[in-house]
Structure formats: C-alpha cells, structure tokens
Protein backbone atom coordinates (compact mmCIF):
# COMPACT_ATOMS: atom_id res chain seq x y z
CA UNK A 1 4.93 25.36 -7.05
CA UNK A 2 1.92 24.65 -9.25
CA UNK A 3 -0.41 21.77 -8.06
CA UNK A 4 -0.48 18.62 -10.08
CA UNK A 5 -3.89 17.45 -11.17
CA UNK A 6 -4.27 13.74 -10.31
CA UNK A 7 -4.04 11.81 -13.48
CA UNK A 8 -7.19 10.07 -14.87
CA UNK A 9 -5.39 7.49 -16.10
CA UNK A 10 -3.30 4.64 -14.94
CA UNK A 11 0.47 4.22 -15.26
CA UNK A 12 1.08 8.15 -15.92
CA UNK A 13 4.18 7.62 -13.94
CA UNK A 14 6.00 5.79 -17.33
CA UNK A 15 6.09 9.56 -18.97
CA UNK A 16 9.78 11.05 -17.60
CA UNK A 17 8.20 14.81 -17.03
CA UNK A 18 5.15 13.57 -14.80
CA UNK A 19 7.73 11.82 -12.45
CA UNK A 20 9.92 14.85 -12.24
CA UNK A 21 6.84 16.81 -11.65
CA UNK A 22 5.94 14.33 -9.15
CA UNK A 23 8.85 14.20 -7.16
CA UNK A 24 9.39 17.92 -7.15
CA UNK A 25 6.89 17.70 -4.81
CA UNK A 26 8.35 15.00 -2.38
CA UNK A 27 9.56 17.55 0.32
CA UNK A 28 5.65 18.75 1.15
CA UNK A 29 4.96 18.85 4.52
CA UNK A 30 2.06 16.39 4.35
CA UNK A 31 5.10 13.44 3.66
CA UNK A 32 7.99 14.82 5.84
CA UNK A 33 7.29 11.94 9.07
CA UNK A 34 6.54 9.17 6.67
CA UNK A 35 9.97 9.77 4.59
CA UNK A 36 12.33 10.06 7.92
CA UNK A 37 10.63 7.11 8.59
CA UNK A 38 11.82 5.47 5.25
CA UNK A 39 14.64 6.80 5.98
CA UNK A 40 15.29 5.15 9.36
CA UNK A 41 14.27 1.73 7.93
CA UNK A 42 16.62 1.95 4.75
CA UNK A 43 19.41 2.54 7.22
CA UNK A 44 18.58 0.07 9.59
CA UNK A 45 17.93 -2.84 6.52
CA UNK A 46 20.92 -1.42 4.50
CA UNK A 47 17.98 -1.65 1.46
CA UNK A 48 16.11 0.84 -0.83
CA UNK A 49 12.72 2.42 0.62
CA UNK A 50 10.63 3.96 -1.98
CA UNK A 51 8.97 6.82 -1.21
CA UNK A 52 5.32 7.61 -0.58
CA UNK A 53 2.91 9.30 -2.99
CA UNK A 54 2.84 13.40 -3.01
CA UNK A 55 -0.06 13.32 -4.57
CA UNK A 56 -1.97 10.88 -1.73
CA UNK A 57 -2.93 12.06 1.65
CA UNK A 58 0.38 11.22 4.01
CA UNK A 59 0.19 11.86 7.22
CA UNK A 60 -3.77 13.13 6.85
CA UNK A 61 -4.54 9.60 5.84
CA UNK A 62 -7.52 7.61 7.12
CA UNK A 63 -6.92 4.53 5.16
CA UNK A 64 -3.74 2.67 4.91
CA UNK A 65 -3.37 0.37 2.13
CA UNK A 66 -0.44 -2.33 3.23
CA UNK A 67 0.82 -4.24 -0.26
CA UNK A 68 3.22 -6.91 0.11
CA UNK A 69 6.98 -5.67 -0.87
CA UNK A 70 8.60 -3.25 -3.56
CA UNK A 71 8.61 -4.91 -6.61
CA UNK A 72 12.07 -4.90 -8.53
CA UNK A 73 10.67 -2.35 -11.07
CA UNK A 74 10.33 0.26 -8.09
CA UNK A 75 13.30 1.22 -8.89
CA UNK A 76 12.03 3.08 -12.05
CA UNK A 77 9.85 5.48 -10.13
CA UNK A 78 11.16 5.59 -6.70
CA UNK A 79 7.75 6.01 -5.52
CA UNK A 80 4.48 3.50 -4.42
CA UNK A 81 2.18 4.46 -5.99
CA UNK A 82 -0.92 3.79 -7.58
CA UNK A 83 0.23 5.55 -10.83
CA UNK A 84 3.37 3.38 -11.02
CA UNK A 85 3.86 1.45 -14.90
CA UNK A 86 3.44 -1.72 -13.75
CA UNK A 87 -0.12 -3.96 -13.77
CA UNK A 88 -0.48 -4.23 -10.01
CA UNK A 89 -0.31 -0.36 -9.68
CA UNK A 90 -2.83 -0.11 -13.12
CA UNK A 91 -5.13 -2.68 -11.27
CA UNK A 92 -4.70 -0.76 -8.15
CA UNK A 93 -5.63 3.30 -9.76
CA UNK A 94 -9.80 1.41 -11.11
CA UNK A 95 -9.76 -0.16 -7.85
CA UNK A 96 -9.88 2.94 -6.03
CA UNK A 97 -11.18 4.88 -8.48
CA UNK A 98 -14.20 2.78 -8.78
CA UNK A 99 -14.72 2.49 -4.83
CA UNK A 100 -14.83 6.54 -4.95
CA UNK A 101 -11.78 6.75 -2.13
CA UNK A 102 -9.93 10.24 -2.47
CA UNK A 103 -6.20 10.28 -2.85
CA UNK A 104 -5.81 12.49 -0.21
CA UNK A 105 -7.45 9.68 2.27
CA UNK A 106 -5.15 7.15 1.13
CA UNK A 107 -1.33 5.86 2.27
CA UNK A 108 0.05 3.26 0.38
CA UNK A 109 2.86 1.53 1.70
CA UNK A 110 3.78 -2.23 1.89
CA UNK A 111 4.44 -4.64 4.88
CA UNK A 112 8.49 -5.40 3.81
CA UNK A 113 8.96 -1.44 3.04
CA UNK A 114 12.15 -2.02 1.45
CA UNK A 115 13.85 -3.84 -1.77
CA UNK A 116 14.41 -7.25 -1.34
CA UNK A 117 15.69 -7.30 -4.53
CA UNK A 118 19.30 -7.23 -5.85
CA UNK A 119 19.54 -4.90 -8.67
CA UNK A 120 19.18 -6.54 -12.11
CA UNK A 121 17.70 -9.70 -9.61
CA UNK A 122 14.19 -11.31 -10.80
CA UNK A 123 10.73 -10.91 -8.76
CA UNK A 124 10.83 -13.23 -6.11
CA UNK A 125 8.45 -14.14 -2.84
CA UNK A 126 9.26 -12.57 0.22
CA UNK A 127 10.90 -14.59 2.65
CA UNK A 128 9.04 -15.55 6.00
CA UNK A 129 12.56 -13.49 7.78
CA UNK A 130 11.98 -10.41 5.81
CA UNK A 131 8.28 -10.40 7.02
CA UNK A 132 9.53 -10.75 10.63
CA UNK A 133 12.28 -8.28 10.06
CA UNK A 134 9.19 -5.56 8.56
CA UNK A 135 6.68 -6.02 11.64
CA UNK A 136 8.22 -3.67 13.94
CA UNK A 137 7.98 -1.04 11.75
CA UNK A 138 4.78 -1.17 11.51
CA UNK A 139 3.95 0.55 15.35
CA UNK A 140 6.48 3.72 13.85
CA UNK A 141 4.40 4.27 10.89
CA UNK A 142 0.99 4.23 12.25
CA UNK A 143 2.57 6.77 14.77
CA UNK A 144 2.40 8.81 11.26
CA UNK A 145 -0.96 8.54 10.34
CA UNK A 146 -3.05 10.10 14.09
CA UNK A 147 -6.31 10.20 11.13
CA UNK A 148 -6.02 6.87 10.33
CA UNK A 149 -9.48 4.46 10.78
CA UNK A 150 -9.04 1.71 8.47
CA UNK A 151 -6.08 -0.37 7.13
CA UNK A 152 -6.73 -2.90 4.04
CA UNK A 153 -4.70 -5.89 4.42
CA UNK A 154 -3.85 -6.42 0.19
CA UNK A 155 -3.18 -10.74 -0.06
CA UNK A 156 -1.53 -12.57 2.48
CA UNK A 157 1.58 -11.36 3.27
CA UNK A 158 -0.30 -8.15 4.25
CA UNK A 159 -1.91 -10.80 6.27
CA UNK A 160 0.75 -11.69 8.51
CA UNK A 161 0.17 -7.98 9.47
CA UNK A 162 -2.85 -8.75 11.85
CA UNK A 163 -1.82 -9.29 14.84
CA UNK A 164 0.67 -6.31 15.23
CA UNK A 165 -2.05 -3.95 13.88
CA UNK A 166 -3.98 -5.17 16.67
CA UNK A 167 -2.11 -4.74 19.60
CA UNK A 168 -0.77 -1.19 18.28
CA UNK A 169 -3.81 -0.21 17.31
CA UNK A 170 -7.09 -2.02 18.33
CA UNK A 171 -9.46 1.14 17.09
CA UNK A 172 -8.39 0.38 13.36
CA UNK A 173 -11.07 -1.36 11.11
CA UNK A 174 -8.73 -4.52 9.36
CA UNK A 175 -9.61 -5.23 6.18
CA UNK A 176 -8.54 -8.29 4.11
CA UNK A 177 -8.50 -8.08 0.02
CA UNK A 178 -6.23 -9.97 -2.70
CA UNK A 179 -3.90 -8.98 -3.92
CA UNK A 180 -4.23 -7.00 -6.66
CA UNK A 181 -1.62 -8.41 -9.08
CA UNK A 182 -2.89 -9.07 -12.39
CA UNK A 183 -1.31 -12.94 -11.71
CA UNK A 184 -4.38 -13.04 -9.20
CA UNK A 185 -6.62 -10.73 -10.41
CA UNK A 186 -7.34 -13.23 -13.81
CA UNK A 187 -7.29 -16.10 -12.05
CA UNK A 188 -11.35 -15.91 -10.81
CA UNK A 189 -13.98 -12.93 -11.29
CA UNK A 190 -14.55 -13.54 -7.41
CA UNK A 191 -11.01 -12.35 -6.90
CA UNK A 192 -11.68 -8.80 -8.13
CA UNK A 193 -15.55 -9.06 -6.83
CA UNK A 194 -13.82 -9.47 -3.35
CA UNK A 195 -11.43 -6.66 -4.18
CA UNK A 196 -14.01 -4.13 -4.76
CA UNK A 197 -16.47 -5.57 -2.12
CA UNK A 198 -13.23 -4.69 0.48
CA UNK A 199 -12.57 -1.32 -0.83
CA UNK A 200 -16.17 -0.39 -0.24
CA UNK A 201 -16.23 -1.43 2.79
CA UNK A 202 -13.82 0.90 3.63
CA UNK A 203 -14.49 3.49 1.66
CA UNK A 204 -17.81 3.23 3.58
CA UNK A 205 -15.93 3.17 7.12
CA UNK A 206 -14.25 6.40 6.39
CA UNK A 207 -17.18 8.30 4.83
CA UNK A 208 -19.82 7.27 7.21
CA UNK A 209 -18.26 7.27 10.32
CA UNK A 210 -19.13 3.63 11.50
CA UNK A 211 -15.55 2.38 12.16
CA UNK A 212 -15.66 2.50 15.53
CA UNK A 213 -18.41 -0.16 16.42
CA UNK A 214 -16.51 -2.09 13.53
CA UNK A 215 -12.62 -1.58 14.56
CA UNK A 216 -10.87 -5.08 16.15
CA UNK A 217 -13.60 -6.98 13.86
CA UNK A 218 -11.06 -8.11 10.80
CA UNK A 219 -12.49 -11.16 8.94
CA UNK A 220 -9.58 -14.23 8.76
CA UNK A 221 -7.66 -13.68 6.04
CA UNK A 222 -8.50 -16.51 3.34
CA UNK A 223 -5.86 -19.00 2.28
CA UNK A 224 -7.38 -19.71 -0.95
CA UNK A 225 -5.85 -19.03 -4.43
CA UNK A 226 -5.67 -15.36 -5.08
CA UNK A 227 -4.30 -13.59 -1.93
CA UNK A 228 -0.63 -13.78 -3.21
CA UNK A 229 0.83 -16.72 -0.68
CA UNK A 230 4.64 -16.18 -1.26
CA UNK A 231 3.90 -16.06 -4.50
CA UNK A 232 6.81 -13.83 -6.41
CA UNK A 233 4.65 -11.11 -7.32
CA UNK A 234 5.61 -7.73 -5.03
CA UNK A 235 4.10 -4.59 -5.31
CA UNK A 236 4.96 -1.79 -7.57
C-alpha cells in the first residue's frame, strides 16, 4: 500500500477518495492497541468510538491531544482527526502546523471517546455523568502510548482530566489550552495567542527534552470565557 502524503491543507477529509484512502490504512500496526481500545469502550458505553488518525503517530506518540467529545458530524468521517470538515478540526491542522509538531508525534483523542449524540440529534454539552463515565478510560489508553511526555488539556472539559492524568501518570507534562472551536477561537485574540503559546510549549517539551524537570507542573486550568465550559461545541 502506497503512503499517503499528509495534506497541506485543512478539511481534506470532505473529498470521498482521501477518506477511503485514509481508512484503507486503519489496520497499520502503529493503531492496532488504540482501536481494541475503542473497541472495548464502544462496547462497554453501547456508543460510537471514532477511530484514531492513520496518518498521526498512534502508539509512537509523545503528545496526546485530549478534545472534549465527538462532535455529531463525526459520523461523516469516522475518524478524529485534524483533517476532519468541520472548523474545530480546520482550526486545529494551523494550530499544529504553525507550532511545527509532526503528525507522527501526535494522538488525538477526546476525554468522552464516544458519541453522545443520537443520530440526526443537535450538538449539545457533555453532561458532568458522561465525563465521569470517560475518566477510567483514560489509565487504558495511556497504557497505549509507553512514548508519551506531554498531554494538552484542549478547554475545560479536557480539564476535568487533571487529576486522573496525575495519579496514572505523574511524569507527563499537563498542558492547558482552549478549546479550539471557532465559537471560542473569535471570541478574543488572547484565546488563540494562548492556543499557540500552549502548543509551543509542548512542542518545545518533546523536541528539547526538558519534560522531565517540568512533568506534575500543569498550570490551573482557567475558568474564563474561551475554554469551552459545557458549552455545546464537541470536537470533530
């Protein structure tokens, strides 16, 4: 199988033969522990799990990028991905792009890993019982990643993320962002400025190598406007 050159554009995932291309490629080794994983959650919640990114770094990743919950449009791609057709995915693909972080560093995945939407249902804010219901999960998945150093906490139901990533991993670098839904991204400049600050930062943790005298030492996520509290916008 041919390797897919990672797009240069965002929302690349909207053309019908990229996505076949894309998931053609689903069953690489690199994804195998992160999709039983899916799988064992979907079963458990009796709910969709979308699948991770070929084209990011799986199990090999060093960062982890936790978003807040599958948006209803998923459901178009399958996947989360940066390259999904939606603005927070767009918003997501110059993020990274512009912080210089390689795809093949990166996992993203979201805190509530699964649907919460009916199909045909409208966005709506995760519910604090969903969040509690995702938690657990989150000690399995970083069981997947053994090259992980830094996970970016994206608005504040990443947020409620802290404490577990602590205790199951106290070496991890936590690092808070917005979200980066264009509902938040517009409100304020500082919103993206504090965006792009975060994703340097840990682009800078896993180039340089200074994670370690940094891991435990995540700032307190901000309850200001712009984080995403509850706020009906998911991930996609």
């Amino acid at each position: 199988m041919s390797a897919e050159a990672p797009p240069a554009e965002p929302k690349s995932l909207r053309d019908p033969v990229t996505l076949a291309a894309r998931k053609s490629r689903l069953d690489s080794p690199h994804l195998a522990p992160i999709r039983a994983l899916g799988r064992a959650i979907a079963a458990a919640q009796g709910a969709e799990v979308p699948e991770p990114d070929p084209l990011d770094g799986g199990v090999a990743a060093r960062l982890l990028l936790l978003l807040e919950t599958p948006g209803p449009r998923i459901r178009g791609t399958g996947l989360v991905s940066r390259d999904n057709p939606t603005g927070t995915a767009a918003n997501l693909f110059r993020f990274l792009a512009e912080a210089g972080i390689a795809r093949r560093d990166t996992l993203i995945w979201n805190t509530i890993p699964w649907v919460i939407h009916a199909p045909g249902a409208r966005n709506r804010p995760p519910r604090r019982s969903e969040v509690r219901q995702a938690l657990p999960w989150l000690a399995p998945l970083l069981a997947c990643l053994p090259h992980l150093r830094v996970v970016v906490l994206s608005g504040r139901v990443a947020g409620f993320a802290q404490s577990d990533l602590e205790a199951s991993r106290p070496d991890l670098m936590l690092i808070p962002i917005p979200h980066p839904s264009p509902t938040f991204v517009c409100t304020a400049p500082s919103v993206a400025a504090r965006i792009r600050a975060g994703l340097a930062e840990a682009q800078a943790c896993i180039a340089g190598g200074h994670c370690a005298s940094l891991a435990g030492n995540c700032r307190p996520m901000p309850l200001n406007a712009g984080d995403g509290p509850w706020s009906g916008t998911s991930s996609g």
